[in-house]
Protein backbone atom coordinates (compact mmCIF):
# COMPACT_ATOMS: atom_id res chain seq x y z
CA UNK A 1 55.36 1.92 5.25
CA UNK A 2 55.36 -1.34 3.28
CA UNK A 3 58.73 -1.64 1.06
CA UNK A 4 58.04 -3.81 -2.22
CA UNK A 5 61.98 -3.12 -4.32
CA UNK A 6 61.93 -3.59 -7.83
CA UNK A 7 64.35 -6.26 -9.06
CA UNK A 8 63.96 -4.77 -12.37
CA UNK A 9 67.04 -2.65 -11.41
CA UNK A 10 69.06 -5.15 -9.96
CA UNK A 11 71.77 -7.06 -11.47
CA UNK A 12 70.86 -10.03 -13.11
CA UNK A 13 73.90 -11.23 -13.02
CA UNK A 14 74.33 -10.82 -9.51
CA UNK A 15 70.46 -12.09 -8.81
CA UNK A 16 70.73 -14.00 -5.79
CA UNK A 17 73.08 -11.69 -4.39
CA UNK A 18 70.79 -8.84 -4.52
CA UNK A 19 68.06 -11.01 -3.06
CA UNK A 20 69.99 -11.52 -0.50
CA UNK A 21 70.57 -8.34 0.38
CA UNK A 22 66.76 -7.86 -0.26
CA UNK A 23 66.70 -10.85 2.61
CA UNK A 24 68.96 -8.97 4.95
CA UNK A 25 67.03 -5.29 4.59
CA UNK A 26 63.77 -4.90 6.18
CA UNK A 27 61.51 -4.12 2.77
CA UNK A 28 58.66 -6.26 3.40
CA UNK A 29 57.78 -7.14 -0.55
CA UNK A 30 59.61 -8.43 -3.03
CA UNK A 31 58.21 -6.36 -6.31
CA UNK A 32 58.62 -8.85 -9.88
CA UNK A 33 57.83 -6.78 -13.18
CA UNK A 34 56.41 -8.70 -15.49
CA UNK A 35 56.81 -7.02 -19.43
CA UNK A 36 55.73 -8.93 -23.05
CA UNK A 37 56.68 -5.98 -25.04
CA UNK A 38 53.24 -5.63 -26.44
CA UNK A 39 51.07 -3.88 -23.52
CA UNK A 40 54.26 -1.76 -22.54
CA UNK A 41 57.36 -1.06 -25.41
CA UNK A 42 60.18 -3.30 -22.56
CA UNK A 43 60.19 -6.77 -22.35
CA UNK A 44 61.85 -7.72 -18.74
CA UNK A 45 61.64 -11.42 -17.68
CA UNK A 46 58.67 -14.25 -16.44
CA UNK A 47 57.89 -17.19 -14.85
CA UNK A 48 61.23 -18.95 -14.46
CA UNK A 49 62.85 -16.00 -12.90
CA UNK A 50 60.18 -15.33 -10.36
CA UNK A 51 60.20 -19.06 -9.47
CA UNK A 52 63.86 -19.00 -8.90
CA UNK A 53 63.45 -15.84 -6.51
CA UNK A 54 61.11 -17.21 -5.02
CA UNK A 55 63.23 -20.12 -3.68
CA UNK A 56 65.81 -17.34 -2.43
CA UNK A 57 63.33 -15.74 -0.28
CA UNK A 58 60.71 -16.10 2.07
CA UNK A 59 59.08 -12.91 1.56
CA UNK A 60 55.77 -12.18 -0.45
CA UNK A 61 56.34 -11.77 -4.28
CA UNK A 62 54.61 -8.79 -5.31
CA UNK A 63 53.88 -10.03 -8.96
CA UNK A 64 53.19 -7.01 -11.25
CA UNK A 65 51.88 -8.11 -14.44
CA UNK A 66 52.13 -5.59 -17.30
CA UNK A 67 51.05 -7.69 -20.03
CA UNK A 68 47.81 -8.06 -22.52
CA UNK A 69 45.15 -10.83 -20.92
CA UNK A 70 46.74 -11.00 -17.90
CA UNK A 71 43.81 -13.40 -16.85
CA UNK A 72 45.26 -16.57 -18.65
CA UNK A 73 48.26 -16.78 -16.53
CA UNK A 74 46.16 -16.93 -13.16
CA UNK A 75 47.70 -20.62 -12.69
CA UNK A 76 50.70 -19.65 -13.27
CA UNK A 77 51.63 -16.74 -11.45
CA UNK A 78 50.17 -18.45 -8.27
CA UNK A 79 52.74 -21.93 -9.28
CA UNK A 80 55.75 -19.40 -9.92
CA UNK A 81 55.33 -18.54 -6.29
CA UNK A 82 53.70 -15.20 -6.05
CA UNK A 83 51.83 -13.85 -3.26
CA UNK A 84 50.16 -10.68 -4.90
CA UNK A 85 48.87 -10.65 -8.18
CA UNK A 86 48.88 -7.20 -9.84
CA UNK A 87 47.01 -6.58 -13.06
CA UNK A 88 46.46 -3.74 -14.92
CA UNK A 89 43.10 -2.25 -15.01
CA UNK A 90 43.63 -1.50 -18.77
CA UNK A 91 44.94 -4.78 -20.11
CA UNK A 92 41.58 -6.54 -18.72
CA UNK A 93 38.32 -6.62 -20.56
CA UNK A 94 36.41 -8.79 -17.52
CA UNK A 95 38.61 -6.91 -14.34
CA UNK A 96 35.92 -8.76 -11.90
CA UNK A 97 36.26 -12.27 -13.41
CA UNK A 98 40.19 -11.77 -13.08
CA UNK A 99 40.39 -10.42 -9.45
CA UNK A 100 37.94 -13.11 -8.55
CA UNK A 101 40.43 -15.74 -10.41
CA UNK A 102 43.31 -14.57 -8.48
CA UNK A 103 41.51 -14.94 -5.42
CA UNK A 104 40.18 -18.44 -5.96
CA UNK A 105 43.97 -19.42 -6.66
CA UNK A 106 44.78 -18.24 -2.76
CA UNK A 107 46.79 -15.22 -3.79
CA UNK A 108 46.07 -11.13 -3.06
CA UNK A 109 44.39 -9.22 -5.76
CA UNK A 110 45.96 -6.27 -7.04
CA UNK A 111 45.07 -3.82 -9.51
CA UNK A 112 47.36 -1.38 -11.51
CA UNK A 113 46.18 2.34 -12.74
CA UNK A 114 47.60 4.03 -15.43
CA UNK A 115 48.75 7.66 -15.02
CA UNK A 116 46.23 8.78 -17.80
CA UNK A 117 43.30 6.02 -16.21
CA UNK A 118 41.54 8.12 -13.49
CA UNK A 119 40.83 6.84 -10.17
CA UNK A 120 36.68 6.57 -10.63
CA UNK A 121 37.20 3.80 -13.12
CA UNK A 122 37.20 1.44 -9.50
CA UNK A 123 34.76 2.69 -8.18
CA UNK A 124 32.41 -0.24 -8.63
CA UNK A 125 35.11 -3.28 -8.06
CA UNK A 126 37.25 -1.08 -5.38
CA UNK A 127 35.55 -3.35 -2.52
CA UNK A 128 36.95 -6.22 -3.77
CA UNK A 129 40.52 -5.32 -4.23
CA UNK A 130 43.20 -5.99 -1.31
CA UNK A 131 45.44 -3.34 -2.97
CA UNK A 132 45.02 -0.57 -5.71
CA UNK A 133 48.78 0.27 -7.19
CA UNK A 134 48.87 3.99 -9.09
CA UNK A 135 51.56 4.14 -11.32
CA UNK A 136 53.66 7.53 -10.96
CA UNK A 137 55.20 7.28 -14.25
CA UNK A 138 54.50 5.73 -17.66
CA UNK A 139 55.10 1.92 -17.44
CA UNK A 140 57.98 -0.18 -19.02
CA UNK A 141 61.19 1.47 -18.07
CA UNK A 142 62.52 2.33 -14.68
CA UNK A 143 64.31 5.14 -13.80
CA UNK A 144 61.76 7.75 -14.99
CA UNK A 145 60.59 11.14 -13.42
CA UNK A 146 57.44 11.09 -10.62
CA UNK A 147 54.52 12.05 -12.19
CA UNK A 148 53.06 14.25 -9.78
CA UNK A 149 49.66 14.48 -10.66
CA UNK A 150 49.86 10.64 -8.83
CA UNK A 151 49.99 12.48 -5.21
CA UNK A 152 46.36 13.90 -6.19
CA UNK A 153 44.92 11.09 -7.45
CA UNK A 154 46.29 8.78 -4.49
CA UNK A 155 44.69 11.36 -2.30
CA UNK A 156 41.29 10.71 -4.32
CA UNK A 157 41.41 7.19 -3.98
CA UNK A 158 41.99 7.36 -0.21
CA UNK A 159 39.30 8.67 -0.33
CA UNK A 160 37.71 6.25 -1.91
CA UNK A 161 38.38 3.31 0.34
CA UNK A 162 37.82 5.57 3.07
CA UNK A 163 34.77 6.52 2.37
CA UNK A 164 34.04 2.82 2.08
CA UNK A 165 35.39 1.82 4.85
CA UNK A 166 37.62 -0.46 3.56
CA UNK A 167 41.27 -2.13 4.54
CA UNK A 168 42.73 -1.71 0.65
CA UNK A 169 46.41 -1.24 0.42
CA UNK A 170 47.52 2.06 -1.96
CA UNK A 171 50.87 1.05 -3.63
CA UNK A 172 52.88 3.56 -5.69
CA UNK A 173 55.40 2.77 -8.24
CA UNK A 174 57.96 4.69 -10.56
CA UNK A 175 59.98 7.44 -9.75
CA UNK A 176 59.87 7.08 -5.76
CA UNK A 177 62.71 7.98 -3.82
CA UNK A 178 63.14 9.45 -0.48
CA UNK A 179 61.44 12.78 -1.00
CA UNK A 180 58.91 11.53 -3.73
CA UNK A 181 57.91 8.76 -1.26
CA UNK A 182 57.62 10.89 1.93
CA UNK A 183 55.28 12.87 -0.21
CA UNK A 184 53.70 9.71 -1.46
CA UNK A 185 52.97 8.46 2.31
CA UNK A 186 51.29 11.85 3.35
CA UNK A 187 49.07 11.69 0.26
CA UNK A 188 47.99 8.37 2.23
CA UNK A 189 50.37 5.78 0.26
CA UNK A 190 50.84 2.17 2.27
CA UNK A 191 52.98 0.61 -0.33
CA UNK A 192 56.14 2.26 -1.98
CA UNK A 193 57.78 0.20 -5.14
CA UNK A 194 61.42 1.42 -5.52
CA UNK A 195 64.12 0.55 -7.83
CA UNK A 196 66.89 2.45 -8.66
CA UNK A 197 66.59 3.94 -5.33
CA UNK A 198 67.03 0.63 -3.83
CA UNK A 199 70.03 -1.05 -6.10
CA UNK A 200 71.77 2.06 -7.30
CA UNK A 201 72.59 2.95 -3.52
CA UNK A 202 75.27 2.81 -2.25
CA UNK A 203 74.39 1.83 0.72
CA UNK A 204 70.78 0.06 -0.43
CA UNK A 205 69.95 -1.37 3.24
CA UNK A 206 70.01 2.37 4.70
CA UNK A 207 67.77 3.29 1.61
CA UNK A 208 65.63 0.62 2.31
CA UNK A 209 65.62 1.52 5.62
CA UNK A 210 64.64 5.35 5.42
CA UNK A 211 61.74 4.43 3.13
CA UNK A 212 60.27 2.09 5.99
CA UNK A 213 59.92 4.90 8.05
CA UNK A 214 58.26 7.20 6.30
């Protein structure tokens, strides 16, 4: 199982100590949320913070964009450092001309579901994603409760790429713990995003840890 923490919940004023316990821990993803307080009611942090993780660490940002027009900051995200750019399937009125952007600037294209947005709605652009990310709760706040209707619908779109034969990544985010992510991994998940799980541990490198096995 692929690891991608949230440093929305870490401490900000702590940063590079929490990425270096990030550095130490064997997640394999570093997981960025992006907010501008108009496509989601949060506004979190941008550019200069992801460029300043990304000179702590050596492992691929997972940039998760949950902004309106995503698409214009293509340049950006790629100069801030990121690895994986992840856009939301709702905040994009040209989705192909965006993942096609992302993948002419050298990074991974992701794309973000909804909870309400159902799975079909990539069914004609799913061969060109490297990984789909279903969000299990509403985003713009962390520490919410696991929608569970996500374990269905991540079971629909492995079927999906299956049935396409296809190498895309399923990532999950909100909500996942040890129990919602074991659940998460037999629906056919790849890729957990945790937060609070991670950096309200007390003992986050043996959290880390157990969700890597799954």
């Amino acid at each position: 199982m692929i690891v991608s923490p949230s440093i929305l919940s870490a401490d900000f004023g702590q940063l590079s100590r929490d990425i270096d316990m990030l550095n130490r821990s064997r997640a394999q993803w570093i997981h960025c949320d992006v907010m501008d307080g108009v496509f989601v009611p949060n506004i979190s942090f941008g550019f200069p913070v992801i460029k300043a993780v990304s000179k702590l660490t050596d492992k691929p940002l997972d940039v998760h964009l949950m902004i309106v027009d995503p698409g214009r900051y293509v340049g950006a995200v790629r100069d801030a450092g990121a690895s994986i750019m992840n856009v939301h399937f709702e905040a994009c009125t040209h989705l192909h001309r965006v993942v096609q952007s992302i993948k002419e600037a050298g990074m991974k294209a992701a794309v973000t579901l909804n909870p309400a947005t159902p799975v079909a709605m990539l069914q004609d652009i799913i061969g060109e994603l490297d990984i789909v990310l279903l969000m299990s709760v509403n985003p713009g706040f962390g520490g919410q409760k696991f929608i569970r209707h996500t374990l269905e619908k991540t079971r629909q779109l492995r079927k999906l790429i299956d049935d396409n034969k296809l190498s895309t990544l399923i990532e999950l985010d909100g909500g996942i713990n040890a129990m919602t992510g074991a659940e998460a991994a037999a629906a056919g998940a790849d890729v957990l995003v945790a937060g609070n799980a991670v950096f309200a541990s007390d003992k986050p490198l043996a959290t880390i840890e157990a969700l890597v096995s799954l």
